[in-house]
N, C-alpha and C. Protein backbone atom coordinates (compact mmCIF):
# COMPACT_ATOMS: atom_id res chain seq x y z
N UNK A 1 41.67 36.75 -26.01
CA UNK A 1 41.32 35.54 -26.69
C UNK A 1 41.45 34.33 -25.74
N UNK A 2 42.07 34.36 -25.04
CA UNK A 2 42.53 33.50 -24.20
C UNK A 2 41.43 33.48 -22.71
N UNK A 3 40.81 34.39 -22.59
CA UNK A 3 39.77 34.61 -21.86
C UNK A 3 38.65 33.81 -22.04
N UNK A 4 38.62 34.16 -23.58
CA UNK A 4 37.20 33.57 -24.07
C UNK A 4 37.40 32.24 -24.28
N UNK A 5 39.08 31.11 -24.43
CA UNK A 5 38.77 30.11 -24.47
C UNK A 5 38.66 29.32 -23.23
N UNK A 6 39.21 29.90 -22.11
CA UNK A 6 38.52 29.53 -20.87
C UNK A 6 37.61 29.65 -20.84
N UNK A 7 36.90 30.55 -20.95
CA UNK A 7 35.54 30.48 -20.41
C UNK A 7 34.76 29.85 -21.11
N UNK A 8 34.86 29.31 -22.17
CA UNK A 8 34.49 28.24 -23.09
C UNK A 8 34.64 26.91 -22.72
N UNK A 9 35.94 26.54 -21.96
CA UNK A 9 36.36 25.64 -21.33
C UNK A 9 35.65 24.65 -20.28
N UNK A 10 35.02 26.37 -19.46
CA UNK A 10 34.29 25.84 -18.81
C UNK A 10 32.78 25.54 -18.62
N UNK A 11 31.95 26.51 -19.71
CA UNK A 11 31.27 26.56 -19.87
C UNK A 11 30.51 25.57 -20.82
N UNK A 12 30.89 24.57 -21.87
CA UNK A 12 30.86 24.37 -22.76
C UNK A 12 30.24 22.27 -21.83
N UNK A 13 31.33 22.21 -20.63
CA UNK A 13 30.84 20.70 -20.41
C UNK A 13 29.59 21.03 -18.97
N UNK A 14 29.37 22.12 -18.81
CA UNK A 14 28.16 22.88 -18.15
C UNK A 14 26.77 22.57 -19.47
N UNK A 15 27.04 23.22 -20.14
CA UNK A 15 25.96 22.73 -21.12
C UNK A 15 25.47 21.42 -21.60
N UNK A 16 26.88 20.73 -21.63
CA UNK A 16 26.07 18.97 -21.87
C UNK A 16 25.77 18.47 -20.70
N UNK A 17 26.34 18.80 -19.55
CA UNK A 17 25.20 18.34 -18.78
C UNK A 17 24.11 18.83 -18.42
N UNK A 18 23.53 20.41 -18.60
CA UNK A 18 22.29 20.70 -18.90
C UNK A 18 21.37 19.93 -20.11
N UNK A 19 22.14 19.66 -21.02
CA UNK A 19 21.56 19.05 -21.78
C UNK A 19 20.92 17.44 -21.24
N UNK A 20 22.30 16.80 -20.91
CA UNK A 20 21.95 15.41 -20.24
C UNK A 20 20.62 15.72 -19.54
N UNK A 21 20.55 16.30 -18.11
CA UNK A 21 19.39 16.52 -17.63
C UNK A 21 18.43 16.60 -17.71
N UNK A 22 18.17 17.60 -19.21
CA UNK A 22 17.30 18.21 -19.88
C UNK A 22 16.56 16.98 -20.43
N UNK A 23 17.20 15.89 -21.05
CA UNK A 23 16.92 14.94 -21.68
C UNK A 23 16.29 13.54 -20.70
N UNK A 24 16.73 13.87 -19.48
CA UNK A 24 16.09 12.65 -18.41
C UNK A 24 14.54 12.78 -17.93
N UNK A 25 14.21 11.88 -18.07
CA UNK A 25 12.73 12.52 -17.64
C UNK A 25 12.46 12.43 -16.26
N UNK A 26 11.56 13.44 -15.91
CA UNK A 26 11.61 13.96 -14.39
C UNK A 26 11.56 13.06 -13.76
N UNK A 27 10.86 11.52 -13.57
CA UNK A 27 10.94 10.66 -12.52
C UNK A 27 11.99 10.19 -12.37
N UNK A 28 13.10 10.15 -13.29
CA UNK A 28 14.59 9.61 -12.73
C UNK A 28 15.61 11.07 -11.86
N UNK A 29 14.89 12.37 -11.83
CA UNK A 29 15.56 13.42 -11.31
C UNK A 29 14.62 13.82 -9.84
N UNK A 30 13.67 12.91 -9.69
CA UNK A 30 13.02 13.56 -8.57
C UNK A 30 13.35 13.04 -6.95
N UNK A 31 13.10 14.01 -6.85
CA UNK A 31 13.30 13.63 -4.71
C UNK A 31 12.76 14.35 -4.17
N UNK A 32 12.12 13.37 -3.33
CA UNK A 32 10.92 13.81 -2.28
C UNK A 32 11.48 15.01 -1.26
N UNK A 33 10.52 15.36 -1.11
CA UNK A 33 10.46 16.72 -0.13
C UNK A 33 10.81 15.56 0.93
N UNK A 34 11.59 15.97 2.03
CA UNK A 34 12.10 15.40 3.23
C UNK A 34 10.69 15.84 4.38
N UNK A 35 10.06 14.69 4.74
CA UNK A 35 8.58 15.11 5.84
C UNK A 35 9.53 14.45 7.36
N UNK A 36 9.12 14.96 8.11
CA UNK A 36 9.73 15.15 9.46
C UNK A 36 8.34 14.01 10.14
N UNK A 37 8.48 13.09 10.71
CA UNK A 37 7.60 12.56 11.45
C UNK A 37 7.06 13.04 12.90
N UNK A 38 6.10 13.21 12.85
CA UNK A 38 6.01 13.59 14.67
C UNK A 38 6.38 12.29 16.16
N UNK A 39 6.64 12.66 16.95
CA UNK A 39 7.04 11.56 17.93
C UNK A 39 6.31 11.98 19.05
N UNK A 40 5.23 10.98 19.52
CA UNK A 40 5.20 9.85 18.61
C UNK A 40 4.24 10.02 17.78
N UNK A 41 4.32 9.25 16.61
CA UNK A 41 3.74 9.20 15.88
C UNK A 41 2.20 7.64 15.34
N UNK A 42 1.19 8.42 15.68
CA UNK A 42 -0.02 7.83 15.57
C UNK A 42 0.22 6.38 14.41
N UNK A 43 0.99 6.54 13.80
CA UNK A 43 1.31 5.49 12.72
C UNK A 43 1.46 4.34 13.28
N UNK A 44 2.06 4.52 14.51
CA UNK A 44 2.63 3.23 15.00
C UNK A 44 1.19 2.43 15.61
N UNK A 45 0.59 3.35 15.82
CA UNK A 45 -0.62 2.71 16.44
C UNK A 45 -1.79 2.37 15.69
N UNK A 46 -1.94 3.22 14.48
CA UNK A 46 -2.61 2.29 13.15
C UNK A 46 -2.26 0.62 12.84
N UNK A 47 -0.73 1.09 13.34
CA UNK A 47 -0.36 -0.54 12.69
C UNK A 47 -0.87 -1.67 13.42
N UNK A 48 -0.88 -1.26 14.95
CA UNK A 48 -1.30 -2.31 15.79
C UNK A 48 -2.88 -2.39 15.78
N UNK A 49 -3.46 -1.66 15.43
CA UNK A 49 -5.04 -2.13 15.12
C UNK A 49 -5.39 -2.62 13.72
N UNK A 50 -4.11 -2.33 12.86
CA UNK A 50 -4.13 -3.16 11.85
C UNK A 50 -4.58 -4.85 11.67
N UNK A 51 -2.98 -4.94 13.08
CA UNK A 51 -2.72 -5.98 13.20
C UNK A 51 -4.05 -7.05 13.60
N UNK A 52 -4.50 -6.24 14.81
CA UNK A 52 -5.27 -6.71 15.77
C UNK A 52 -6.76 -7.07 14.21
N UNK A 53 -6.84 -5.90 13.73
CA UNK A 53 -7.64 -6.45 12.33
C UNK A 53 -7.39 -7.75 11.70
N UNK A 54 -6.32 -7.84 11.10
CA UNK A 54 -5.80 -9.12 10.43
C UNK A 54 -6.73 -10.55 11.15
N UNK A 55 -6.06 -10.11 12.33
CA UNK A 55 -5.70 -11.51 12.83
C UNK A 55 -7.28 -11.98 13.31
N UNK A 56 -8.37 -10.56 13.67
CA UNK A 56 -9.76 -11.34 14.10
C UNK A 56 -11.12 -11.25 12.65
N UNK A 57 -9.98 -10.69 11.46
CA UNK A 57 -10.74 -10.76 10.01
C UNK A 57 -11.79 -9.57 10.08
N UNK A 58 -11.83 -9.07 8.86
CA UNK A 58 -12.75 -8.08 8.98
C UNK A 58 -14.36 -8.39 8.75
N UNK A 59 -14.99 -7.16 9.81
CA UNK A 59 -16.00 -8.02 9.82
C UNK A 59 -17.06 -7.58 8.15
N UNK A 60 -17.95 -8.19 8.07
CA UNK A 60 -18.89 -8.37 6.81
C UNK A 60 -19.90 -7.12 6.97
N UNK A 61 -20.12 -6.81 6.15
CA UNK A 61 -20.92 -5.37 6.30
C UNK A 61 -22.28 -5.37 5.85
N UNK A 62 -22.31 -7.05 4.96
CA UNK A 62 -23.72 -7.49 4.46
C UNK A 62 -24.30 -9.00 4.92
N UNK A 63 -23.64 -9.36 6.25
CA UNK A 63 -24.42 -9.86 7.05
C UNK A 63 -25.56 -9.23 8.33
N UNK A 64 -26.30 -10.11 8.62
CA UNK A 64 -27.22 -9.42 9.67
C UNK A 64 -26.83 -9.13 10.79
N UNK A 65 -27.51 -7.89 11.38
CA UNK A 65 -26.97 -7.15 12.37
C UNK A 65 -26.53 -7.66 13.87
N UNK A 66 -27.28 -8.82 14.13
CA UNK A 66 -26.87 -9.33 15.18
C UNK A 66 -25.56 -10.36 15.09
N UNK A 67 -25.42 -10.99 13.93
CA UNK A 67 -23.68 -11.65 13.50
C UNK A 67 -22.70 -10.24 13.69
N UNK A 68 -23.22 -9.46 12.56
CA UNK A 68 -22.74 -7.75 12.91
C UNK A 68 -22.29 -7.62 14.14
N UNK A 69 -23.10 -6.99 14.94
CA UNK A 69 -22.75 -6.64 16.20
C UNK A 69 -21.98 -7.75 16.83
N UNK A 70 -22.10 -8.81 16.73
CA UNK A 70 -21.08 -10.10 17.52
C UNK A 70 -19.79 -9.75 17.08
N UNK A 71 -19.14 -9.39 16.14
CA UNK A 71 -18.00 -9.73 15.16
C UNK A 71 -17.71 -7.93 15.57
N UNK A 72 -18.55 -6.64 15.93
CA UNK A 72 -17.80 -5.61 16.32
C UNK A 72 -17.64 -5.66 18.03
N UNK A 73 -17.97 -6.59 18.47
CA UNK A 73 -17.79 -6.75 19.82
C UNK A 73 -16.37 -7.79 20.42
N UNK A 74 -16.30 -8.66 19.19
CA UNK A 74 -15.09 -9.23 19.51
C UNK A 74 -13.45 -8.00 18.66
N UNK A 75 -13.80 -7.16 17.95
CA UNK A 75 -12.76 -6.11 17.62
C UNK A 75 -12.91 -4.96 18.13
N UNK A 76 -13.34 -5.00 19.46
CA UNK A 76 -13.46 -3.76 20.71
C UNK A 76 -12.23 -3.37 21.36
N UNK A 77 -10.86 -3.96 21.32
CA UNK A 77 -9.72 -3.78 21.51
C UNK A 77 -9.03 -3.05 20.10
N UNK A 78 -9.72 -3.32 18.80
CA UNK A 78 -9.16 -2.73 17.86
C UNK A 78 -9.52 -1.50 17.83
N UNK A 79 -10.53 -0.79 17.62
CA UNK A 79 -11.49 -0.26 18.12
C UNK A 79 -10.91 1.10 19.00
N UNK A 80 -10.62 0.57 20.06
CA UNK A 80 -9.81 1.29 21.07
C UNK A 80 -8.48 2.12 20.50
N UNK A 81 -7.71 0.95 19.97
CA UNK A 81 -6.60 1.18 18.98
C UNK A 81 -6.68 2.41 18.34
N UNK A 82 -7.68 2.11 17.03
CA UNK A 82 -7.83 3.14 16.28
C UNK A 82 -8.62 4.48 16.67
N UNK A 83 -9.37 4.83 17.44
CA UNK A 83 -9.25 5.58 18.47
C UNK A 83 -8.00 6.53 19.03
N UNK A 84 -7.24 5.68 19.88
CA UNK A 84 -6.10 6.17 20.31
C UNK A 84 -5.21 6.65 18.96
N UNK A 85 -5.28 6.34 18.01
CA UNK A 85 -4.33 6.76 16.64
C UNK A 85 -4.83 7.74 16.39
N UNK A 86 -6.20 7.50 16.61
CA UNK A 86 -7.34 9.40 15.45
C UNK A 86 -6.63 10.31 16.45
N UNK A 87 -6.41 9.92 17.75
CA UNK A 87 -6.02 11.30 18.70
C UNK A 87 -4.84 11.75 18.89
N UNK A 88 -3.52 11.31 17.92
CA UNK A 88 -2.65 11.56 17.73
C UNK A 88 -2.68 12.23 16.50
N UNK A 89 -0.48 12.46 16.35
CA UNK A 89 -0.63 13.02 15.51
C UNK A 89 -0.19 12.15 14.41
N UNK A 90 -0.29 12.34 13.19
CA UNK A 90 0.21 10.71 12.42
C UNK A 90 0.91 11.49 10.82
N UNK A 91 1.72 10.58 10.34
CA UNK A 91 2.56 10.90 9.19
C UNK A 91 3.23 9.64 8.86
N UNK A 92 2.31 9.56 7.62
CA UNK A 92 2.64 7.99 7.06
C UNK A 92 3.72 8.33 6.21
N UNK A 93 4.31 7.01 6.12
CA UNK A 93 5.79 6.76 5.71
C UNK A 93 5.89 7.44 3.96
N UNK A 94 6.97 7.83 4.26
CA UNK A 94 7.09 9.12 2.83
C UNK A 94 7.40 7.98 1.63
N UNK A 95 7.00 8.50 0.27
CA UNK A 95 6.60 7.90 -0.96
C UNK A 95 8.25 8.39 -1.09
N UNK A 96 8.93 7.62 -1.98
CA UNK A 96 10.37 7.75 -2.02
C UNK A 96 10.65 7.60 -3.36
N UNK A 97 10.19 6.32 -3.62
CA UNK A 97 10.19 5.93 -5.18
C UNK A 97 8.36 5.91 -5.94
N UNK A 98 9.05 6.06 -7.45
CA UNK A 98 7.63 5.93 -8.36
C UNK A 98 6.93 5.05 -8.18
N UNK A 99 7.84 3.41 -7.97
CA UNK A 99 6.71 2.52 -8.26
C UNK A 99 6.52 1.85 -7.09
N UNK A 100 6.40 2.50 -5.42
CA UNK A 100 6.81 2.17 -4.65
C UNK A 100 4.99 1.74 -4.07
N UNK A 101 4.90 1.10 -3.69
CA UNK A 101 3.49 0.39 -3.43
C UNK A 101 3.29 0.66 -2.29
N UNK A 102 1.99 0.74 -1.72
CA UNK A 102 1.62 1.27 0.17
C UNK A 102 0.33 0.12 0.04
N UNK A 103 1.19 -1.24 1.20
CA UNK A 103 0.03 -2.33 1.52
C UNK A 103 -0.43 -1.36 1.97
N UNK A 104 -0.14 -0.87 3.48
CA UNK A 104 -1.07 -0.21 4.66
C UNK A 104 -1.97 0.86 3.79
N UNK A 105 -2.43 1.07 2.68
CA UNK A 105 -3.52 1.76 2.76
C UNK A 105 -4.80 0.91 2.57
N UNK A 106 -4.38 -0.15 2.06
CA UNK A 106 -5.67 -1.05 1.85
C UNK A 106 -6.07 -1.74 3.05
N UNK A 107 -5.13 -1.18 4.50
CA UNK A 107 -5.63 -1.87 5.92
C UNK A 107 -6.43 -0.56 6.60
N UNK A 108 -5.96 1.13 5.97
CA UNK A 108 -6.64 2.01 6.43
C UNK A 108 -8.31 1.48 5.81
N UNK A 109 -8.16 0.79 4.50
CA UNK A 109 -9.65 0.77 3.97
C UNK A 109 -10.46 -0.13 5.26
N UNK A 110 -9.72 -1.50 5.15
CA UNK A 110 -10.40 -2.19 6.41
C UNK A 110 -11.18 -1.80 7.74
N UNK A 111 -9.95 -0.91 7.97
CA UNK A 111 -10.13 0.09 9.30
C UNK A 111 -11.43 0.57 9.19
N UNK A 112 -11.69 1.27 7.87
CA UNK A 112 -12.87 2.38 7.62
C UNK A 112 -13.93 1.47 7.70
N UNK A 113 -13.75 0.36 7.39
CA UNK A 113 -14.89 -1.29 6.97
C UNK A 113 -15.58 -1.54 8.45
N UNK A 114 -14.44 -1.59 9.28
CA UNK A 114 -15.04 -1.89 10.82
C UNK A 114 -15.77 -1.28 11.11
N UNK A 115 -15.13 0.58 11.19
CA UNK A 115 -16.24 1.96 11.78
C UNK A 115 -17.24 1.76 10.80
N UNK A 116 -17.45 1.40 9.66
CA UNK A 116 -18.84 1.55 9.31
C UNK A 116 -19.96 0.29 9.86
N UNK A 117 -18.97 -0.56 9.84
CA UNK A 117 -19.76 -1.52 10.60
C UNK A 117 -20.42 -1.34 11.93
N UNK A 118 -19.16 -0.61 13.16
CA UNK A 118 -20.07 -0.17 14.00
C UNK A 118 -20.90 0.84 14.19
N UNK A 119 -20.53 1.68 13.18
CA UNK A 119 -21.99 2.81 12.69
C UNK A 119 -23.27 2.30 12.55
N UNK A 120 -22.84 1.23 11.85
CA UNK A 120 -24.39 0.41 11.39
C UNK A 120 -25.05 -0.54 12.67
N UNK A 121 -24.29 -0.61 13.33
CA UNK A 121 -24.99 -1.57 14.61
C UNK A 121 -25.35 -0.48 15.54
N UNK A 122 -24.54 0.18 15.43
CA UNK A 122 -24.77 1.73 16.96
C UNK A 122 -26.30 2.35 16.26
N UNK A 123 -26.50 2.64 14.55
CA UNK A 123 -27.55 2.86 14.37
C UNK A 123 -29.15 1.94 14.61
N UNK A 124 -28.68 0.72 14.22
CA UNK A 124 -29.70 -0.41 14.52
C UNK A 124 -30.28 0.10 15.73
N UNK A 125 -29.50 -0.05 16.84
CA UNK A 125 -29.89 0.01 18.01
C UNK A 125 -30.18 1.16 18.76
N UNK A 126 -30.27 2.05 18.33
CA UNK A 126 -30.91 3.48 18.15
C UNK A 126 -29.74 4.26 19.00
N UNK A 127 -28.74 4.37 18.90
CA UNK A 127 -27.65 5.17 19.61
C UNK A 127 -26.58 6.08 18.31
N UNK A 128 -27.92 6.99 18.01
CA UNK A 128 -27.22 7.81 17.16
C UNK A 128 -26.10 8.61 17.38
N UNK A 129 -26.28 8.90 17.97
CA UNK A 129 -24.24 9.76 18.49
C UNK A 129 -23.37 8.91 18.47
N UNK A 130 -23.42 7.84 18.51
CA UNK A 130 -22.42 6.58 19.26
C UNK A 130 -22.06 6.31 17.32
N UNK A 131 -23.21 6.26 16.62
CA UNK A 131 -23.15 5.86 15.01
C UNK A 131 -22.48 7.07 14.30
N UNK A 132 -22.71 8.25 14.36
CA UNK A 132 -22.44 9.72 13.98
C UNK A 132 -21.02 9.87 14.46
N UNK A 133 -20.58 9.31 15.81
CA UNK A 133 -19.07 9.47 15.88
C UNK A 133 -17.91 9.05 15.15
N UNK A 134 -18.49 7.40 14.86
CA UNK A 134 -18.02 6.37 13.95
C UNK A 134 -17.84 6.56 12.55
N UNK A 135 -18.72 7.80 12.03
CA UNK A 135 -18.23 8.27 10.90
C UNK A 135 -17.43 9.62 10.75
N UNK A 136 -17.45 10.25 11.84
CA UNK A 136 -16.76 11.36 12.30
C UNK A 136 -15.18 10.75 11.98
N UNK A 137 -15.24 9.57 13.10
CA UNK A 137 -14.00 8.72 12.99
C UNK A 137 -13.48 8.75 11.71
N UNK A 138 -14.16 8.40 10.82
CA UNK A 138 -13.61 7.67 9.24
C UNK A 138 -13.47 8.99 9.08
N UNK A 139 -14.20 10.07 9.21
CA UNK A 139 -13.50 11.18 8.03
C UNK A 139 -11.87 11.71 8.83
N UNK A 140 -12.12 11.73 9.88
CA UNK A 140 -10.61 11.41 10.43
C UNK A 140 -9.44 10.72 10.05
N UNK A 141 -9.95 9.45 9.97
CA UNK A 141 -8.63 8.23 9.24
C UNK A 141 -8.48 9.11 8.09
N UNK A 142 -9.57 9.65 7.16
CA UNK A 142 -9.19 9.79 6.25
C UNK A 142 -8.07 11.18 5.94
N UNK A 143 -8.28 11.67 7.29
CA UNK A 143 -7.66 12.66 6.86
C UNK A 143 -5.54 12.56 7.10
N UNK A 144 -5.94 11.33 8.03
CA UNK A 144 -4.45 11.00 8.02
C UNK A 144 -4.11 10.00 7.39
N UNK A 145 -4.41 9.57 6.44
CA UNK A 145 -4.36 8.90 5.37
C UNK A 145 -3.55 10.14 4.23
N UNK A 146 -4.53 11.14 4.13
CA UNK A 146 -3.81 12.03 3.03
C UNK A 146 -2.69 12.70 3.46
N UNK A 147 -1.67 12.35 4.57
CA UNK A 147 -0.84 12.77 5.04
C UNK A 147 0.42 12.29 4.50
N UNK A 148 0.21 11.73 3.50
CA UNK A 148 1.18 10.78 2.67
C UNK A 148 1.94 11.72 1.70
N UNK A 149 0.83 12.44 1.04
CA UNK A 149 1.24 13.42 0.42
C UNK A 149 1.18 13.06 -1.30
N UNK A 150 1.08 11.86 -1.44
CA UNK A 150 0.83 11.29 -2.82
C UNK A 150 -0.76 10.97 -3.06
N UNK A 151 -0.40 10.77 -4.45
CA UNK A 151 -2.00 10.81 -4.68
C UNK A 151 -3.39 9.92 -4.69
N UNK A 152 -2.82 8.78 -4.62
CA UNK A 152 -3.12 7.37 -4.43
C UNK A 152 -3.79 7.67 -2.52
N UNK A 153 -2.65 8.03 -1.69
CA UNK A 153 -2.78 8.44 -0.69
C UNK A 153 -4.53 9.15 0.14
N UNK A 154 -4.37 10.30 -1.13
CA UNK A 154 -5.64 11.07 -0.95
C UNK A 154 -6.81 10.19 -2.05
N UNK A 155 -6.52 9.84 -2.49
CA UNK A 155 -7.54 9.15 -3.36
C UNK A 155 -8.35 8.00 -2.21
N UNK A 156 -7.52 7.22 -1.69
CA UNK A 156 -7.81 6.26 -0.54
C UNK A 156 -8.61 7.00 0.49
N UNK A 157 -7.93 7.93 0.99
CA UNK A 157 -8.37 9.03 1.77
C UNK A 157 -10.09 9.55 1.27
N UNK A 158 -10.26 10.27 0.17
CA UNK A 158 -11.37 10.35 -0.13
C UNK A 158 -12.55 9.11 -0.19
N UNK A 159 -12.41 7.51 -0.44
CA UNK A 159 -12.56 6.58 -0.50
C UNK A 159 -13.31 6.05 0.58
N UNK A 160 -12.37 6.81 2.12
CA UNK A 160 -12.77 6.28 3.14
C UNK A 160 -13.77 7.52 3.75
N UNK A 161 -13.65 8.23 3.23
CA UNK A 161 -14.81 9.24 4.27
C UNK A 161 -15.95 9.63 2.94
C-alpha cells in the first residue's frame, strides 16, 4: 500500500503538468531547430549590397530604358556585391520568435528589382545571355532567401524568381 502511495506521489504532480502543457498552445512551447551558419556566410554580403541599394535608391522598372540603363550603371558596385553573395554560401538569420518581423526580406525584393532591371536593359540592347543570367541570378537570391526556413521566407523567395 505504501508502494502505491508513492508512486502516486509521484506520479500524480507529473500529470498536472502534462496537463499544464497540454493546455498551452504550441506557440508559447516552441523552439526553433538550432541552424548552424556557414563561415563565411554570404549574408553578410547581401547586407552590404543592401546597403549600397539604400543609399543609390532603387532603380524604376517603368521608366525608359536609357534613364534605366543610367541608374543600373551607377549600382554596378552593387551589382558586383550581390554577385559575390549568389557565390557563397548564405543562411539568413533564424526566425526565433512568432511575431518576429524580417526588414531584410523586403531588401532581398529590391535586390530582385535591380536584376530585373538589368535584365531589361541587357535585353534592350540585344545581349541575351548577359539578360538570361540576371534572371538566373534572381532564381538564386531566391533560393537563399528560402534558407530561412519560415514561410513568409519562401513565400518572398517564390516572389522573387
Amino acid at each position: 500500500m505504501r508502494c502505491i502511495a508513492a508512486a502516486l506521489a509521484l506520479i500524480l504532480p507529473l500529470c498536472a503538468f502534462a496537463q499544464e502543457a497540454a493546455n498551452k498552445p504550441p506557440w508559447e512551447t516552441w523552439d526553433p531547430e538550432p541552424v548552424v551558419a556557414p563561415e563565411p556566410n554570404a549574408f553578410d554580403v547581401y547586407q552590404q549590397a543592401f546597403e549600397a541599394l539604400e543609399k543609390l535608391g532603387e532603380p524604376d522598372l517603368d521608366s525608359d530604358i536609357q534613364t534605366l540603363a543610367q541608374r543600373v550603371e551607377e549600382h554596378r558596385g552593387t551589382l558586383v556585391l550581390l554577385r559575390a553573395a549568389l557565390l557563397g554560401e548564405c543562411a539568413l538569420p533564424q526566425a526565433t520568435r512568432w511575431d518576429q518581423t524580417f526588414p531584410y526580406l523586403a531588401r532581398f525584393r529590391s535586390a530582385a528589382r535591380l536584376l530585373a532591371a538589368r535584365s531589361r536593359v541587357m535585353r534592350h540592347y540585344g545581349m541575351y545571355l548577359e539578360a538570361a543570367m540576371d534572371a538566373v541570378d534572381g532564381v538564386w537570391m531566391a533560393q537563399d532567401v528560402a534558407t530561412q526556413r519560415v514561410l513568409i521566407g519562401h513565400l518572398v523567395g517564390m516572389a522573387i524568381e
